[in-house]
C-alpha atoms as a PDB file:
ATOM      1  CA  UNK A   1       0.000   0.000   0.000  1.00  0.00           C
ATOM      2  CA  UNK A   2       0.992   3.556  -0.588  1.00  0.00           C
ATOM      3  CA  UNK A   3       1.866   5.712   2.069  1.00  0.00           C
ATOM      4  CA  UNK A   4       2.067   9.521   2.049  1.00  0.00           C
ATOM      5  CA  UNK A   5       3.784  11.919   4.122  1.00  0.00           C
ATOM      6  CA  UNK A   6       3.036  15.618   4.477  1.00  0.00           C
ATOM      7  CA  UNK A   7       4.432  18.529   5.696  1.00  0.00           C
ATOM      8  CA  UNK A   8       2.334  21.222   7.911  1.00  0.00           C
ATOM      9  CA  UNK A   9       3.197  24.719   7.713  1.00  0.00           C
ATOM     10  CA  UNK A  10       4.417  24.657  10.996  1.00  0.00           C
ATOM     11  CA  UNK A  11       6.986  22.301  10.416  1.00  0.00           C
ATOM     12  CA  UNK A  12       4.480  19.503  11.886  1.00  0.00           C
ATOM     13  CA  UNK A  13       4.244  16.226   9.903  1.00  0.00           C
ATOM     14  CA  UNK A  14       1.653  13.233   9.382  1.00  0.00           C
ATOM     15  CA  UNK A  15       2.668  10.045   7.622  1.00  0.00           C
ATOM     16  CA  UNK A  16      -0.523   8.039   6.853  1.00  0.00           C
ATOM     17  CA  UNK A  17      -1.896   5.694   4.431  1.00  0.00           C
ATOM     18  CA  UNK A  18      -2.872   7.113   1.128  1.00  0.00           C
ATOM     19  CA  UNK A  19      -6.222   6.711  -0.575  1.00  0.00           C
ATOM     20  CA  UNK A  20      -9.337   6.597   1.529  1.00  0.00           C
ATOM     21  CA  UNK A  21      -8.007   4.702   3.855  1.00  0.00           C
ATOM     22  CA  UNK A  22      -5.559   7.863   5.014  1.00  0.00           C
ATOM     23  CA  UNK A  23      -9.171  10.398   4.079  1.00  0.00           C
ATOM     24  CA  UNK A  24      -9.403  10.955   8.027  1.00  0.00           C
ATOM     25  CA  UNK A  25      -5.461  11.854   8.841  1.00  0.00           C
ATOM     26  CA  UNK A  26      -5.698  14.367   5.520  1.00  0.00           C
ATOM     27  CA  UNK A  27      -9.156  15.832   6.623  1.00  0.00           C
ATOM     28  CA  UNK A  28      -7.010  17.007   9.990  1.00  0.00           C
ATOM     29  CA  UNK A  29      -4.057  18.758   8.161  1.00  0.00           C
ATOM     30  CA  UNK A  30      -3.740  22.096   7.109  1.00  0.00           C
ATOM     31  CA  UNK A  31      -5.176  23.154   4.140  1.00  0.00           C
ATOM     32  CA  UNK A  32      -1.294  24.348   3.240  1.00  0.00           C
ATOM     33  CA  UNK A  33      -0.265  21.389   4.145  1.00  0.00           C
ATOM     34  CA  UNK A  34       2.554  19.862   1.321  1.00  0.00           C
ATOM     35  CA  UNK A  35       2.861  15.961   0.255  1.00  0.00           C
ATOM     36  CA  UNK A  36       6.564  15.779   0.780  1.00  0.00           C
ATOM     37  CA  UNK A  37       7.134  11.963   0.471  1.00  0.00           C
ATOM     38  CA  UNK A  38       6.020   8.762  -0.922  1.00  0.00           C
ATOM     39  CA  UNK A  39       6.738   4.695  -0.490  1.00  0.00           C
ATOM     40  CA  UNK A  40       4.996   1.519  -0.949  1.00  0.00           C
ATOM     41  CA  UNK A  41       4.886  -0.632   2.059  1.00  0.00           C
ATOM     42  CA  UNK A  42       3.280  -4.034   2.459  1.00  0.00           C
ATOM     43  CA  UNK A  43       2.694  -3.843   6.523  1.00  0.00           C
ATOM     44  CA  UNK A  44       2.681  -0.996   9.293  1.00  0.00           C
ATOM     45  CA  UNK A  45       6.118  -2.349  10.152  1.00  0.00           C
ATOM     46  CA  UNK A  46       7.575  -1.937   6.830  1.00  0.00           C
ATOM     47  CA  UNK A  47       6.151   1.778   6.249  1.00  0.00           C
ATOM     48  CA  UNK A  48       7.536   3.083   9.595  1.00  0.00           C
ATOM     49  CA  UNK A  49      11.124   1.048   8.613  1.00  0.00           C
ATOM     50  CA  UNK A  50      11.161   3.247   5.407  1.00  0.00           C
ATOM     51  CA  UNK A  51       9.798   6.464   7.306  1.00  0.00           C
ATOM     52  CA  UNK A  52      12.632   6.005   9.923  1.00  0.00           C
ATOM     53  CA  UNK A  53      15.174   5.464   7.503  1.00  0.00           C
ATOM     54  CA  UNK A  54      13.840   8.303   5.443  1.00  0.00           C
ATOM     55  CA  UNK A  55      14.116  10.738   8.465  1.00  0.00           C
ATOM     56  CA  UNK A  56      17.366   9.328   9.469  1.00  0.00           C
ATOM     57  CA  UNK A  57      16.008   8.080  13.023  1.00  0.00           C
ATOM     58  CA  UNK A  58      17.892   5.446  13.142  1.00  0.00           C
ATOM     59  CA  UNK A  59      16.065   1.347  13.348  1.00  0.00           C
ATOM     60  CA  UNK A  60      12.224   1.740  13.712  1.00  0.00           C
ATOM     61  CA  UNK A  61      11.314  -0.453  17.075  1.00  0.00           C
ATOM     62  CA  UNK A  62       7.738  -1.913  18.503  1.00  0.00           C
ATOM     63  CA  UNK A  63       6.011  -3.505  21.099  1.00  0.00           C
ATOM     64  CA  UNK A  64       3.938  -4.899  18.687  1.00  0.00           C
ATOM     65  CA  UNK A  65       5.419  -6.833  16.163  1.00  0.00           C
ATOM     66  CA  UNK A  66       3.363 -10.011  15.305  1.00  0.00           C
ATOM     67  CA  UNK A  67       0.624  -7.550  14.978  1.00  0.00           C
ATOM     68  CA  UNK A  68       2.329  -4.662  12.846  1.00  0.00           C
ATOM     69  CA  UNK A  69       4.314  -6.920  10.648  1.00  0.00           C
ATOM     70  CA  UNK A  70       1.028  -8.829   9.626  1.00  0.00           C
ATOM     71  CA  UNK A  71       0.583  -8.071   5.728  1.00  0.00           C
ATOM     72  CA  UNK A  72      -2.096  -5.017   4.807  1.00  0.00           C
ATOM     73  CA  UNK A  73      -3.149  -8.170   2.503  1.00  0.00           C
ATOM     74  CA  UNK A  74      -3.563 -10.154   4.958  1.00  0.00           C
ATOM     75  CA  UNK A  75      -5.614  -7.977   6.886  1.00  0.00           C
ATOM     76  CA  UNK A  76      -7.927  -7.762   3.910  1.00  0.00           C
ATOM     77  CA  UNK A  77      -6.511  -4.470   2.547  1.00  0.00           C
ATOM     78  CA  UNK A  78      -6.736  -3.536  -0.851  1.00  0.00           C
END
């Protein structure tokens, strides 16, 4: 799935899912808010690998990995 990050005016960011299934997270931003970033990911895991990496945060950790490296396809996720 494609995931989009976006920059807020005031230097705030949101990285959410794109398409309707990210319509909520976009309906909060900014109306000058900027899409600064794109990358295909195929679980929550992988996106927030590629977002950490991308922001130079070093190795993305969580307390929840069975659940947040299960597949988006497995999950029923188109």
């Amino acid at each position: 799935m494609n995931h989009e990050l976006w920059l807020e005016p005031d230097g705030c960011q949101t990285f959410c899912l794109a398409g309707a299934q990210g319509d909520g997270a976009r309906a909060l931003m900014h109306s000058e808010a900027k899409l600064v970033w794109e990358v295909e990911a195929e679980s929550h895991f992988e996106a927030m690998t590629k977002y950490y990496s991308h922001m130079q945060w070093g190795e993305y950790l969580t307390d929840f990995p069975e659940q947040d490296k299960t597949s988006y396809r497995k999950l029923g996720w188109k």
